[in-house]
PDB file of N, CA and C in Angstrom:
ATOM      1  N   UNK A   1     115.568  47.998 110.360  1.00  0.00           N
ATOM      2  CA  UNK A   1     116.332  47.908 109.126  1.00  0.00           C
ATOM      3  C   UNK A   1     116.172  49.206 108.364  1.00  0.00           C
ATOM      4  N   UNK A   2     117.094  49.679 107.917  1.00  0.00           N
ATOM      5  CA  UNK A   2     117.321  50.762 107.310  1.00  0.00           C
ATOM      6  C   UNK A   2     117.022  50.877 105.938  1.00  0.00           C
ATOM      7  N   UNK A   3     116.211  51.457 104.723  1.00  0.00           N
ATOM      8  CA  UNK A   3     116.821  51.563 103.735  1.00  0.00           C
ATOM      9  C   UNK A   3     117.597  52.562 102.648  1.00  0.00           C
ATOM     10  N   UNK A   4     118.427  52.049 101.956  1.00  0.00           N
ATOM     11  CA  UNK A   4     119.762  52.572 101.721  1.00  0.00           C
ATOM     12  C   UNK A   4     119.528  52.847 100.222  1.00  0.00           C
ATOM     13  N   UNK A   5     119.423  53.503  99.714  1.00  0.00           N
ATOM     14  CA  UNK A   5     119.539  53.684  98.025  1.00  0.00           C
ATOM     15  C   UNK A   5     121.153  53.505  97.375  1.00  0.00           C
ATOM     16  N   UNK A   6     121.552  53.091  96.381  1.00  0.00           N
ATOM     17  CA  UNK A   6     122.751  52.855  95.870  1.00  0.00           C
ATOM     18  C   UNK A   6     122.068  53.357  94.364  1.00  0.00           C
ATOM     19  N   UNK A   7     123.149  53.990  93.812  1.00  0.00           N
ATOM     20  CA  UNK A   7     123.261  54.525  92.293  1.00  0.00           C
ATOM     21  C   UNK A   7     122.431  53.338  91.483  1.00  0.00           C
ATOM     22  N   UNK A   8     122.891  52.287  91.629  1.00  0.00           N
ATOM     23  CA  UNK A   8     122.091  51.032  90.349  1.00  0.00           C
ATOM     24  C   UNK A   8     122.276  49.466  90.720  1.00  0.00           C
ATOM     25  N   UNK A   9     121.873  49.568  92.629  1.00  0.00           N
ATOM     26  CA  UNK A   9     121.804  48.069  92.883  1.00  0.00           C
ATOM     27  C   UNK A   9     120.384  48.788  93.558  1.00  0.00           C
ATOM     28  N   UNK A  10     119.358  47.476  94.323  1.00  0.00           N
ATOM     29  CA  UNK A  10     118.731  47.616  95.326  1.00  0.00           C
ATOM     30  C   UNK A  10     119.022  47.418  96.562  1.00  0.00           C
ATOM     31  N   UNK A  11     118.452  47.760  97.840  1.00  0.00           N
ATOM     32  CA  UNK A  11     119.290  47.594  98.893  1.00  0.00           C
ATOM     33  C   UNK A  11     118.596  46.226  99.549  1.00  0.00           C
ATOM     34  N   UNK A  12     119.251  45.519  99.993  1.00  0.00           N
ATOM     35  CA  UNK A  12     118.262  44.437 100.761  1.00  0.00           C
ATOM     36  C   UNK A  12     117.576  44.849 102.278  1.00  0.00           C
ATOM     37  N   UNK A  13     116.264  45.291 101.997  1.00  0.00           N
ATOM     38  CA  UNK A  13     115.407  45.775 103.032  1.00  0.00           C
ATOM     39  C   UNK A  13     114.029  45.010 103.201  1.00  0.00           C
ATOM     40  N   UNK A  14     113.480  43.511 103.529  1.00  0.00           N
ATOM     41  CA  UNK A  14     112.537  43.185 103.372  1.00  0.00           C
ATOM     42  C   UNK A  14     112.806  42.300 104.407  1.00  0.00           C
ATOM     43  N   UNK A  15     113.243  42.551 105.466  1.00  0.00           N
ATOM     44  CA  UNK A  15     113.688  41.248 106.246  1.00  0.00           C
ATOM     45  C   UNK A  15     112.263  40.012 106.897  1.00  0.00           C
ATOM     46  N   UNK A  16     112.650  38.991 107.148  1.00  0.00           N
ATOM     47  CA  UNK A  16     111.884  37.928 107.498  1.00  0.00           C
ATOM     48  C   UNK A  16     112.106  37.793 108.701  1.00  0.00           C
ATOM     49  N   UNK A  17     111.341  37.840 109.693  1.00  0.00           N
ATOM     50  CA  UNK A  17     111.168  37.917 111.008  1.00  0.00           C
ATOM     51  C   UNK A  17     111.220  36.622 111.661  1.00  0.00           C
ATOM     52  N   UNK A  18     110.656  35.691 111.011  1.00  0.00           N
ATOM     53  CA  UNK A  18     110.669  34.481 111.467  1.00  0.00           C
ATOM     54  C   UNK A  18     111.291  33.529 110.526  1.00  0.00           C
ATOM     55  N   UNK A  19     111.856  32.076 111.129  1.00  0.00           N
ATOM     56  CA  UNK A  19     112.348  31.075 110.207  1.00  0.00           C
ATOM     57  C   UNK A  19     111.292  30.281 109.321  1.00  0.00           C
ATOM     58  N   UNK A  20     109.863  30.474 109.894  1.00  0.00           N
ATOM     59  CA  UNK A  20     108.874  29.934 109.558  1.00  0.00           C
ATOM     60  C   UNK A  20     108.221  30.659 108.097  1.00  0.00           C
ATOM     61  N   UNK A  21     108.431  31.843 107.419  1.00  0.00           N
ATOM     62  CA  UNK A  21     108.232  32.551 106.228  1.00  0.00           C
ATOM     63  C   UNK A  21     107.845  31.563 105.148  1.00  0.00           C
ATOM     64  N   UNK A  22     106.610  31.420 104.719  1.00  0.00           N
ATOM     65  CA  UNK A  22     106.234  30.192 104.037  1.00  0.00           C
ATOM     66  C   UNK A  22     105.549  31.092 102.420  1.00  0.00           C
ATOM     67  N   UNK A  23     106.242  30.633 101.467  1.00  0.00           N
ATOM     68  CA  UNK A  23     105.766  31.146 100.196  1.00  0.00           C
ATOM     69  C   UNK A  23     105.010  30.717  99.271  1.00  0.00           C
ATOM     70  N   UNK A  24     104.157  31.063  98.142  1.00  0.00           N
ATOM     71  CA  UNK A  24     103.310  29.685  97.537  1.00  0.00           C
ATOM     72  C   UNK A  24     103.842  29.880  96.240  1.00  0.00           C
ATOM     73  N   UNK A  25     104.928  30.805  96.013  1.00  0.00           N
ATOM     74  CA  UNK A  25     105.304  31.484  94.351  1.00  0.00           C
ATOM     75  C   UNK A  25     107.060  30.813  94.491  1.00  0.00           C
ATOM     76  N   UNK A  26     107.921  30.554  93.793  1.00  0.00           N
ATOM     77  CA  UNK A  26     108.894  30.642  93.329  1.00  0.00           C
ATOM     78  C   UNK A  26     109.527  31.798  94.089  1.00  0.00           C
ATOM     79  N   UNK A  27     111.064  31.838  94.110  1.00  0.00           N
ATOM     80  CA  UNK A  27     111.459  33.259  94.219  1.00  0.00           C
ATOM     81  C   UNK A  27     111.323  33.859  93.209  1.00  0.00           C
ATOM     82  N   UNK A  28     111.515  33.683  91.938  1.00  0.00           N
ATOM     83  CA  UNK A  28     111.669  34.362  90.826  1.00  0.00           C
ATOM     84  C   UNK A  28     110.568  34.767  90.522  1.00  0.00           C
ATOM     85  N   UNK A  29     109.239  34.320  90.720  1.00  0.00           N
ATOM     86  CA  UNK A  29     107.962  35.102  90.625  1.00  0.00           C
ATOM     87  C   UNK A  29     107.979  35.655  91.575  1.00  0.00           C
ATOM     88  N   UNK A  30     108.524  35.885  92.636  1.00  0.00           N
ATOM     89  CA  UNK A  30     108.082  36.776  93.788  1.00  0.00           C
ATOM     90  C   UNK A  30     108.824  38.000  93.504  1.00  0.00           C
ATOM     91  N   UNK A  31     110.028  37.600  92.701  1.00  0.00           N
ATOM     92  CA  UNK A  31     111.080  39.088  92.280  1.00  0.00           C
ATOM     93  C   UNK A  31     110.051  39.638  90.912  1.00  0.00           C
ATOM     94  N   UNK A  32     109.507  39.224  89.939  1.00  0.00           N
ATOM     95  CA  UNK A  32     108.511  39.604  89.349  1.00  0.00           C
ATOM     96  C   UNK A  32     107.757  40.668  89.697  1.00  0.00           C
ATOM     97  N   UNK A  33     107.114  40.254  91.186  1.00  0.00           N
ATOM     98  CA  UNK A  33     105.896  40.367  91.701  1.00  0.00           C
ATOM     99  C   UNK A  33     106.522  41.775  92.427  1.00  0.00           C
ATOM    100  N   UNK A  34     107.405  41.624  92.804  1.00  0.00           N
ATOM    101  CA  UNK A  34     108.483  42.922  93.676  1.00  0.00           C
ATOM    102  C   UNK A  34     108.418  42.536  95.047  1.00  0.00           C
ATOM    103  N   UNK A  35     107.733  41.174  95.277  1.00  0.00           N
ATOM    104  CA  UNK A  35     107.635  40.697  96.560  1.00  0.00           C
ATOM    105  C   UNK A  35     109.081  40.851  97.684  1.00  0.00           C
ATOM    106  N   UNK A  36     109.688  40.685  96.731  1.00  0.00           N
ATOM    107  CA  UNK A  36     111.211  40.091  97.163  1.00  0.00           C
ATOM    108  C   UNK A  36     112.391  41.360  96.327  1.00  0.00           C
ATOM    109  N   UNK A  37     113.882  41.383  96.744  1.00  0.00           N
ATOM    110  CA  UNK A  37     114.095  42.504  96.102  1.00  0.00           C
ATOM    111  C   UNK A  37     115.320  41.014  95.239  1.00  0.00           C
ATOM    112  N   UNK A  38     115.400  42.368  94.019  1.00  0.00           N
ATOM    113  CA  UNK A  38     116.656  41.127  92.655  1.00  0.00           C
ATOM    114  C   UNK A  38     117.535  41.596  93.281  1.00  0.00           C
ATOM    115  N   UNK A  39     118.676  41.095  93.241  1.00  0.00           N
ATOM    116  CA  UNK A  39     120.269  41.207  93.294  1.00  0.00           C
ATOM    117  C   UNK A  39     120.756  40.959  92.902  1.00  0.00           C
ATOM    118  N   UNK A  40     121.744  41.798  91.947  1.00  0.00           N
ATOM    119  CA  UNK A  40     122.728  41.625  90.867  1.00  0.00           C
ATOM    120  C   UNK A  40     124.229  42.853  91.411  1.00  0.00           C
ATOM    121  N   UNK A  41     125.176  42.121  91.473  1.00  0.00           N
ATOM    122  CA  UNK A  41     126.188  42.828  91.536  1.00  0.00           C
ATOM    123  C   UNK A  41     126.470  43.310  93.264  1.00  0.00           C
ATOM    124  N   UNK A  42     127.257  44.161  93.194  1.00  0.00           N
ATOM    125  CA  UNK A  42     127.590  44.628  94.353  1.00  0.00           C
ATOM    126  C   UNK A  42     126.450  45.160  95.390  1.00  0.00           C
ATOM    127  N   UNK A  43     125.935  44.345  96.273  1.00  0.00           N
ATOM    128  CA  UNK A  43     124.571  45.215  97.218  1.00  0.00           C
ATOM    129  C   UNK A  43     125.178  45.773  98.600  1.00  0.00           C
ATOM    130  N   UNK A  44     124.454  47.037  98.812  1.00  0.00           N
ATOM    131  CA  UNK A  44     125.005  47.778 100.370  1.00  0.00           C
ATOM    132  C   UNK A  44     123.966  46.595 101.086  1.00  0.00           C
ATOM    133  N   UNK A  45     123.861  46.476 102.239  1.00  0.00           N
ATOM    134  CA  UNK A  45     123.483  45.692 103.758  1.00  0.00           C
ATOM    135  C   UNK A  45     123.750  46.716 104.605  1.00  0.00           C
ATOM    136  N   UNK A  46     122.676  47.821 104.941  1.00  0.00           N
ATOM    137  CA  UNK A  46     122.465  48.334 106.255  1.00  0.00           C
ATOM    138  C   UNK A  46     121.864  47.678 107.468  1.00  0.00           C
ATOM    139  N   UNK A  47     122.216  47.063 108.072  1.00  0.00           N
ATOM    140  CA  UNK A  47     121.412  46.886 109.524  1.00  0.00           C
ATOM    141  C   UNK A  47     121.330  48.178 110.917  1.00  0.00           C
ATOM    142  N   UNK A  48     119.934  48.726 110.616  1.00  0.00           N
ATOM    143  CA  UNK A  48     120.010  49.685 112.109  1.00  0.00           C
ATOM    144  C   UNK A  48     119.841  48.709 113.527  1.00  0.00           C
ATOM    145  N   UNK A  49     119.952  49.316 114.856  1.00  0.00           N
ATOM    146  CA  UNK A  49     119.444  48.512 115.621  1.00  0.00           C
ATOM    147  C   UNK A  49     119.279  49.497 116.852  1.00  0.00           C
ATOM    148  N   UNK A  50     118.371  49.069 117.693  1.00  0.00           N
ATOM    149  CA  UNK A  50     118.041  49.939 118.986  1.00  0.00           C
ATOM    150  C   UNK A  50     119.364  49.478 119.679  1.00  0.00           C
ATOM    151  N   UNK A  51     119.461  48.061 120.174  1.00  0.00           N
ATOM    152  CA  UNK A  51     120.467  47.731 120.617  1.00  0.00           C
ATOM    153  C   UNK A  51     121.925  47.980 120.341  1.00  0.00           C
ATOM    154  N   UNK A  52     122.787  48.060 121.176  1.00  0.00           N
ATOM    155  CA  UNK A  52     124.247  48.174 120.866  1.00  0.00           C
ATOM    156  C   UNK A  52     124.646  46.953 120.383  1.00  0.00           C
ATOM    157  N   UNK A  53     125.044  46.103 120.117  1.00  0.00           N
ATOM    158  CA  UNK A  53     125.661  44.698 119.870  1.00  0.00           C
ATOM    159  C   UNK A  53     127.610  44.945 119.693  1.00  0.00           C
ATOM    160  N   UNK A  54     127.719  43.965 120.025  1.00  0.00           N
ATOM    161  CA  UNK A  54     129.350  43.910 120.003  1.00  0.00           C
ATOM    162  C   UNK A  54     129.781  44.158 118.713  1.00  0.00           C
ATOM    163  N   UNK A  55     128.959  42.928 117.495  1.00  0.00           N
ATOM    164  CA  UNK A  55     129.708  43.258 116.174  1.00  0.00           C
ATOM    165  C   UNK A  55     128.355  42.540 115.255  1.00  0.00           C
ATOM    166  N   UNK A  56     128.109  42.655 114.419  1.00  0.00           N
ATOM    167  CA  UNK A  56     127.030  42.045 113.769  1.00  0.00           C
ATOM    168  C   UNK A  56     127.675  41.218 112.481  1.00  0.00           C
ATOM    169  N   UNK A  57     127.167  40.277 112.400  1.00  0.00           N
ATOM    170  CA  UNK A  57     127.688  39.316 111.288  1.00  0.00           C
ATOM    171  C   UNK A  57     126.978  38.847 110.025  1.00  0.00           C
ATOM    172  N   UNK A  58     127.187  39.006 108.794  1.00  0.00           N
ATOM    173  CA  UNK A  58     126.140  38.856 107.701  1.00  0.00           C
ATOM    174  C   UNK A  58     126.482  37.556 107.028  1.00  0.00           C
ATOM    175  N   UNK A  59     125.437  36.549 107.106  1.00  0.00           N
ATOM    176  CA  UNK A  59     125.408  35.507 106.503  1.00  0.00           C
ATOM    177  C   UNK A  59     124.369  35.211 104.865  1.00  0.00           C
ATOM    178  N   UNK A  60     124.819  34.574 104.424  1.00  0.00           N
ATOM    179  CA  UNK A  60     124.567  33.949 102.844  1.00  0.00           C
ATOM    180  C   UNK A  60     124.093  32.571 102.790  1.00  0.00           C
ATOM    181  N   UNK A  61     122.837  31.722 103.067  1.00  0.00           N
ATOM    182  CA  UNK A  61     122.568  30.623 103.299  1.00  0.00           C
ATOM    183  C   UNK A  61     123.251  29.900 103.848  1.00  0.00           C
ATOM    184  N   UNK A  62     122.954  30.618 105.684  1.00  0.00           N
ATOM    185  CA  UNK A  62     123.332  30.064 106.755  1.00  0.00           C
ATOM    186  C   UNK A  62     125.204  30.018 106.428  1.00  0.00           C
ATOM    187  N   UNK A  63     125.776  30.746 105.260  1.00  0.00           N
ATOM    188  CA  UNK A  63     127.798  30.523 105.557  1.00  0.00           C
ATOM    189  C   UNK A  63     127.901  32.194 105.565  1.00  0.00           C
ATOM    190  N   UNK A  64     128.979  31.970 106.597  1.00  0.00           N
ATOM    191  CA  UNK A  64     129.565  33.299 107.519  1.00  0.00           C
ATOM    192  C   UNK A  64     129.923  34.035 105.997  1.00  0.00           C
ATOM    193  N   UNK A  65     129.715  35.264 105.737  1.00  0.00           N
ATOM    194  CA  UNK A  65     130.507  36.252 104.707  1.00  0.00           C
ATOM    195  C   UNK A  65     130.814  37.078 105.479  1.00  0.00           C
ATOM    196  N   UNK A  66     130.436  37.902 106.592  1.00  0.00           N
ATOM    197  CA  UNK A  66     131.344  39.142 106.491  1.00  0.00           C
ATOM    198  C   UNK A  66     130.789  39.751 108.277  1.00  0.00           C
ATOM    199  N   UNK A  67     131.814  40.019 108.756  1.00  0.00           N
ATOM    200  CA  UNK A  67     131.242  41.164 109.983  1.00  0.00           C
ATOM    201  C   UNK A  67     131.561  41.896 110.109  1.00  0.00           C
ATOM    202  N   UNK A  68     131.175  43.011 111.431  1.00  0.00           N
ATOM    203  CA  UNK A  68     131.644  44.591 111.482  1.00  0.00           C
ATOM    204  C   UNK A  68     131.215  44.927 113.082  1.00  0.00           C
ATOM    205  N   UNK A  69     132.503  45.494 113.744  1.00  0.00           N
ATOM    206  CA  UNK A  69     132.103  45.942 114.975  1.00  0.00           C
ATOM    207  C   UNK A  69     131.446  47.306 114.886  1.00  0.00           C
ATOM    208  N   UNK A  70     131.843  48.073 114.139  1.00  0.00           N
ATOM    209  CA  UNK A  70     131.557  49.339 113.363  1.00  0.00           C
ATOM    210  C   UNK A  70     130.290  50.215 113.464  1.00  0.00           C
ATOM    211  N   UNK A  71     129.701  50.644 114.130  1.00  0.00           N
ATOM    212  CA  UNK A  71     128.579  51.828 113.904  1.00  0.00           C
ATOM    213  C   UNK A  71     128.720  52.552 112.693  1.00  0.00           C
ATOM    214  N   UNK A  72     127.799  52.848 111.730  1.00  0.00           N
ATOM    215  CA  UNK A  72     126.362  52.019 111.591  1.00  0.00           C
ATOM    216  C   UNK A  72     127.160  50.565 110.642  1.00  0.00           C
ATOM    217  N   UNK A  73     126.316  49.775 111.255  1.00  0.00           N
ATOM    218  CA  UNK A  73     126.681  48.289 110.526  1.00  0.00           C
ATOM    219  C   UNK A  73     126.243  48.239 109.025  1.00  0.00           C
ATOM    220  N   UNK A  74     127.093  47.522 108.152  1.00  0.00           N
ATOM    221  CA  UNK A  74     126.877  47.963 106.814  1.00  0.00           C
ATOM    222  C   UNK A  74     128.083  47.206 106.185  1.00  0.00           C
ATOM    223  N   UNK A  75     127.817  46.768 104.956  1.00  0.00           N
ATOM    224  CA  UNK A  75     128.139  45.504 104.583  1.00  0.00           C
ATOM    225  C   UNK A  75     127.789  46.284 103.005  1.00  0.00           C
ATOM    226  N   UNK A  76     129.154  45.465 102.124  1.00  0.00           N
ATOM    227  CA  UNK A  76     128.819  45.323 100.710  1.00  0.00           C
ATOM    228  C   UNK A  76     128.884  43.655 100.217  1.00  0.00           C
ATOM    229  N   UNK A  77     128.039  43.089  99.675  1.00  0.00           N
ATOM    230  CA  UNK A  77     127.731  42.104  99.146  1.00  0.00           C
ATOM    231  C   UNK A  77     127.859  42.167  98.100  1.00  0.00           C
ATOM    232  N   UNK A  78     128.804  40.810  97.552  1.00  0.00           N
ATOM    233  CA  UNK A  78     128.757  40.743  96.131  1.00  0.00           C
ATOM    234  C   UNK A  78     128.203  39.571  95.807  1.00  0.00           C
ATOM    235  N   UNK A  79     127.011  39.686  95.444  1.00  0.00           N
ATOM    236  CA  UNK A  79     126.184  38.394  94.432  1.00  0.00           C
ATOM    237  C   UNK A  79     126.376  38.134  93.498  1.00  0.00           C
ATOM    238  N   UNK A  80     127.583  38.043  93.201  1.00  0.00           N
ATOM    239  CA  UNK A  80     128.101  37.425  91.510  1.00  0.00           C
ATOM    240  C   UNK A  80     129.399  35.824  92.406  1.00  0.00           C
ATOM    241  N   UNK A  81     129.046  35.978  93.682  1.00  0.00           N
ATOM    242  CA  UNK A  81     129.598  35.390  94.529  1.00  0.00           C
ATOM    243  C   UNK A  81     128.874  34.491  94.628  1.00  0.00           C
ATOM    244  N   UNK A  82     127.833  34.057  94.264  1.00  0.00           N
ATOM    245  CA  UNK A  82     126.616  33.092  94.957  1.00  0.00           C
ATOM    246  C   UNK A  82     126.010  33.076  93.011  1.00  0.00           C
ATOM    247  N   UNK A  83     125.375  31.120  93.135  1.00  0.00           N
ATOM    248  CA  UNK A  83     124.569  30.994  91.364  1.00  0.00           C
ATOM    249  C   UNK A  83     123.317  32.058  91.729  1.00  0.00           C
ATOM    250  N   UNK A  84     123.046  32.192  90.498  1.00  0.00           N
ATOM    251  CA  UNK A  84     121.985  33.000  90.820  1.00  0.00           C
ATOM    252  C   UNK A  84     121.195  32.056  90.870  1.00  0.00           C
ATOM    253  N   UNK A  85     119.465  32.805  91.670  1.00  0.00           N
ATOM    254  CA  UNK A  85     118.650  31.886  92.135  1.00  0.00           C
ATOM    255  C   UNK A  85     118.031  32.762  93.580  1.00  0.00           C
ATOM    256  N   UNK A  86     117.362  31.845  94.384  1.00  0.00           N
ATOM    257  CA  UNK A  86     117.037  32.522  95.805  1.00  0.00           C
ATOM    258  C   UNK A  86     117.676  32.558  96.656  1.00  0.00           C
ATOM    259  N   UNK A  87     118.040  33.072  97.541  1.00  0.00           N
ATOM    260  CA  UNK A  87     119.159  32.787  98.385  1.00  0.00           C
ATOM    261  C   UNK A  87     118.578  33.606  99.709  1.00  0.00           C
ATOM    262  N   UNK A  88     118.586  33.200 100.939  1.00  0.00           N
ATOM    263  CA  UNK A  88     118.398  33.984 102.112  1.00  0.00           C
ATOM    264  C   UNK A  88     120.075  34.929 102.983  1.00  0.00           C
ATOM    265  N   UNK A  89     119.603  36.475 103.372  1.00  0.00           N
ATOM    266  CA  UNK A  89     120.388  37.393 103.605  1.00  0.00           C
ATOM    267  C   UNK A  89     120.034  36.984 105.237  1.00  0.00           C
ATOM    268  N   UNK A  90     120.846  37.084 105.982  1.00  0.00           N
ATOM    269  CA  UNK A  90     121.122  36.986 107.791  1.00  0.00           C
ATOM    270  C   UNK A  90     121.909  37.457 108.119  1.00  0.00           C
ATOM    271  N   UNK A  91     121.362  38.811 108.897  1.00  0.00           N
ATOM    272  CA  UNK A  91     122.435  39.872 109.665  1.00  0.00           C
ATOM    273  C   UNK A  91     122.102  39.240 111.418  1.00  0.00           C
ATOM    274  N   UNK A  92     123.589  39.054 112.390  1.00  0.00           N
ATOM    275  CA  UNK A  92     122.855  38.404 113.527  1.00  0.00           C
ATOM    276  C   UNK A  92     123.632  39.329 114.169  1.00  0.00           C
ATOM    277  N   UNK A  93     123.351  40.339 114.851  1.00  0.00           N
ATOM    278  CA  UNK A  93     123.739  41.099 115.873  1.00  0.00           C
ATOM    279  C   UNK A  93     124.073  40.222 117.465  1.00  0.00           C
ATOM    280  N   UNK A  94     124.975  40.512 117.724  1.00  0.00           N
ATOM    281  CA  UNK A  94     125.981  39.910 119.020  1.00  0.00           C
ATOM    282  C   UNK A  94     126.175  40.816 120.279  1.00  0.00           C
ATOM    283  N   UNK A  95     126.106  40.343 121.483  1.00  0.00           N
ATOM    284  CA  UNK A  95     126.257  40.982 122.343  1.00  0.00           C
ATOM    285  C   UNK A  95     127.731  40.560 123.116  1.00  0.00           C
ATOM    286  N   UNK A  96     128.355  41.119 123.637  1.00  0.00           N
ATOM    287  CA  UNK A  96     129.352  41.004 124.116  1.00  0.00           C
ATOM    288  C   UNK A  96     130.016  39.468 124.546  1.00  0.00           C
ATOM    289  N   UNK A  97     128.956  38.985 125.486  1.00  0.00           N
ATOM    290  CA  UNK A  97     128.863  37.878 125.840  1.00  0.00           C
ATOM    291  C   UNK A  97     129.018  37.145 125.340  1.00  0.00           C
ATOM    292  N   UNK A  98     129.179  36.894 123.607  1.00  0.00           N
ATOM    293  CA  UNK A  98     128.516  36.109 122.369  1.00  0.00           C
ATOM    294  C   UNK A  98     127.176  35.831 121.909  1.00  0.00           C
ATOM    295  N   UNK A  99     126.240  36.103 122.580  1.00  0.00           N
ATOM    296  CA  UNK A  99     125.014  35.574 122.406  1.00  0.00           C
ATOM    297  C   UNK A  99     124.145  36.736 121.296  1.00  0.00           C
ATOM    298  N   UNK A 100     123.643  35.835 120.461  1.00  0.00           N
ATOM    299  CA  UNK A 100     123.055  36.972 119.584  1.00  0.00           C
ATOM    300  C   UNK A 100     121.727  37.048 120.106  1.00  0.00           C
ATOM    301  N   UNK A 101     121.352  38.820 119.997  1.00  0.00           N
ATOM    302  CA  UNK A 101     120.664  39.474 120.643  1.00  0.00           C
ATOM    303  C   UNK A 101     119.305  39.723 119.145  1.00  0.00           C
ATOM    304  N   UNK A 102     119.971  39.657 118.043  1.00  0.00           N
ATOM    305  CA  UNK A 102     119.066  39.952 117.732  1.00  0.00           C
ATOM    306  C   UNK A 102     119.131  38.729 115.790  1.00  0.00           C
ATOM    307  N   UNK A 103     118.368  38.911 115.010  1.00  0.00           N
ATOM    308  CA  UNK A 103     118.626  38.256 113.672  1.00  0.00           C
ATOM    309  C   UNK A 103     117.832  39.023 112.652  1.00  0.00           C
ATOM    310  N   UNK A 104     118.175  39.182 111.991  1.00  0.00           N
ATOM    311  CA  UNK A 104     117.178  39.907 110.744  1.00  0.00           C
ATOM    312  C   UNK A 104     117.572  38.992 109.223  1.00  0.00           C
ATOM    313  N   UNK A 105     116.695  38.328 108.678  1.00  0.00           N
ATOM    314  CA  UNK A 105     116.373  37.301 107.305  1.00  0.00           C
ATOM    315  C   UNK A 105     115.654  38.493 106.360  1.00  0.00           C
ATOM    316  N   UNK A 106     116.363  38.417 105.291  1.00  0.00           N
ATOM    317  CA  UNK A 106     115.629  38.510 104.243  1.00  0.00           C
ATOM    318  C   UNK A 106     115.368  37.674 102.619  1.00  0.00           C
ATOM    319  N   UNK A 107     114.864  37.157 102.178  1.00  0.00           N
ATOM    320  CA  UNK A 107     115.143  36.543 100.962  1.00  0.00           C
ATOM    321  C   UNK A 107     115.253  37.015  99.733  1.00  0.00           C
ATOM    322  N   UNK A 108     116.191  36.668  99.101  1.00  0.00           N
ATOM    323  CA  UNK A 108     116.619  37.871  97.881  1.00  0.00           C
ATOM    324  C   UNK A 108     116.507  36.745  96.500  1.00  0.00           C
ATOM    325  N   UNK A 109     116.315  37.533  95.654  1.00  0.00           N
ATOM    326  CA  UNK A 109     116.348  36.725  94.206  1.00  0.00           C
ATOM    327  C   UNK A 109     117.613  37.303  93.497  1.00  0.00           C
ATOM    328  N   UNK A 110     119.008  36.530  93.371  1.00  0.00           N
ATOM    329  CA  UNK A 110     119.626  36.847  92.508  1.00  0.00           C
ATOM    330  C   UNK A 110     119.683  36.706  91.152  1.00  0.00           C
ATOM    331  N   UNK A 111     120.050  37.716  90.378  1.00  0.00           N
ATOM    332  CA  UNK A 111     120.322  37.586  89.161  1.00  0.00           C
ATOM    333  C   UNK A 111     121.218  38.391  88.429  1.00  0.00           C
ATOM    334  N   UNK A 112     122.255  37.770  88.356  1.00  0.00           N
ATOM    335  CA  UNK A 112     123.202  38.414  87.571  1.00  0.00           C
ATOM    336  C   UNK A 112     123.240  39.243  86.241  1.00  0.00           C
ATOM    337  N   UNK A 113     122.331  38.445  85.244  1.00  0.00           N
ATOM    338  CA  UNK A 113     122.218  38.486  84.397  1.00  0.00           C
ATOM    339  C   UNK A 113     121.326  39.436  84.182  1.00  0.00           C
ATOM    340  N   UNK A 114     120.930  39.749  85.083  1.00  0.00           N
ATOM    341  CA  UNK A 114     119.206  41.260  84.915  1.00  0.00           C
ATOM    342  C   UNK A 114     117.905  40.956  83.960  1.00  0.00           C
ATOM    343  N   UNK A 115     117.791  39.468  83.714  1.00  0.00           N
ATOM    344  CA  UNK A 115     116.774  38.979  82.781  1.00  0.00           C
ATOM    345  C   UNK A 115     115.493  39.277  83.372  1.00  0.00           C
ATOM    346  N   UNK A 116     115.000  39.369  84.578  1.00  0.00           N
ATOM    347  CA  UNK A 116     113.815  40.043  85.175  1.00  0.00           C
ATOM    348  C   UNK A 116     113.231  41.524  84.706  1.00  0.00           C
TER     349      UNK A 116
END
């Protein structure tokens, strides 16, 4: 995973490796904490990958938003699209065949409002 600087969003770069990621804080204390990154407004989504994949697809609690056959894969997210709150990011890289080759999770704390 790549990270990407943008003028005045953060980039979502903290991915979760496993489905099993078990927390003992809130998201919103974990965005506090900087555990987790905030999201407000328009966010870039870089995914690098060793692998080639056919097209990679970025999901928003587990619902399809957006794909790209495209080198380098990269995605703008708008979180004024989603309540604010926690929400998990899923980029799933695809191989020709269909079968995804690879998944990258991250959990993000939105907030629109920038009260953090």
């Amino acid at each position: 995973v790549h990270r990407q600087k943008a003028e005045d969003s953060s980039v979502i770069d903290k991915w979760i490796a496993d489905d099993h990621t078990l927390y003992s804080a809130s998201g919103k204390e974990l965005a506090k904490e900087g555990k987790i990154d905030v999201a407000h407004g328009v966010m870039p989504v870089q995914v690098d990958l060793v692998t080639d994949p056919s097209y990679v697809s970025l999901y928003v609690d587990g619902d399809f938003s957006a794909m790209t056959n495209n080198s380098p894969f990269s995605f703008e997210w708008d979180s004024t699209t989603v309540q604010d709150g926690e929400h998990l990011i899923e980029a799933r890289a695809v191989d020709t065949d269909g079968d995804v080759i690879s998944s990258l999770r991250e959990l993000v704390w939105v907030d629109n409002n920038s009260s953090l």
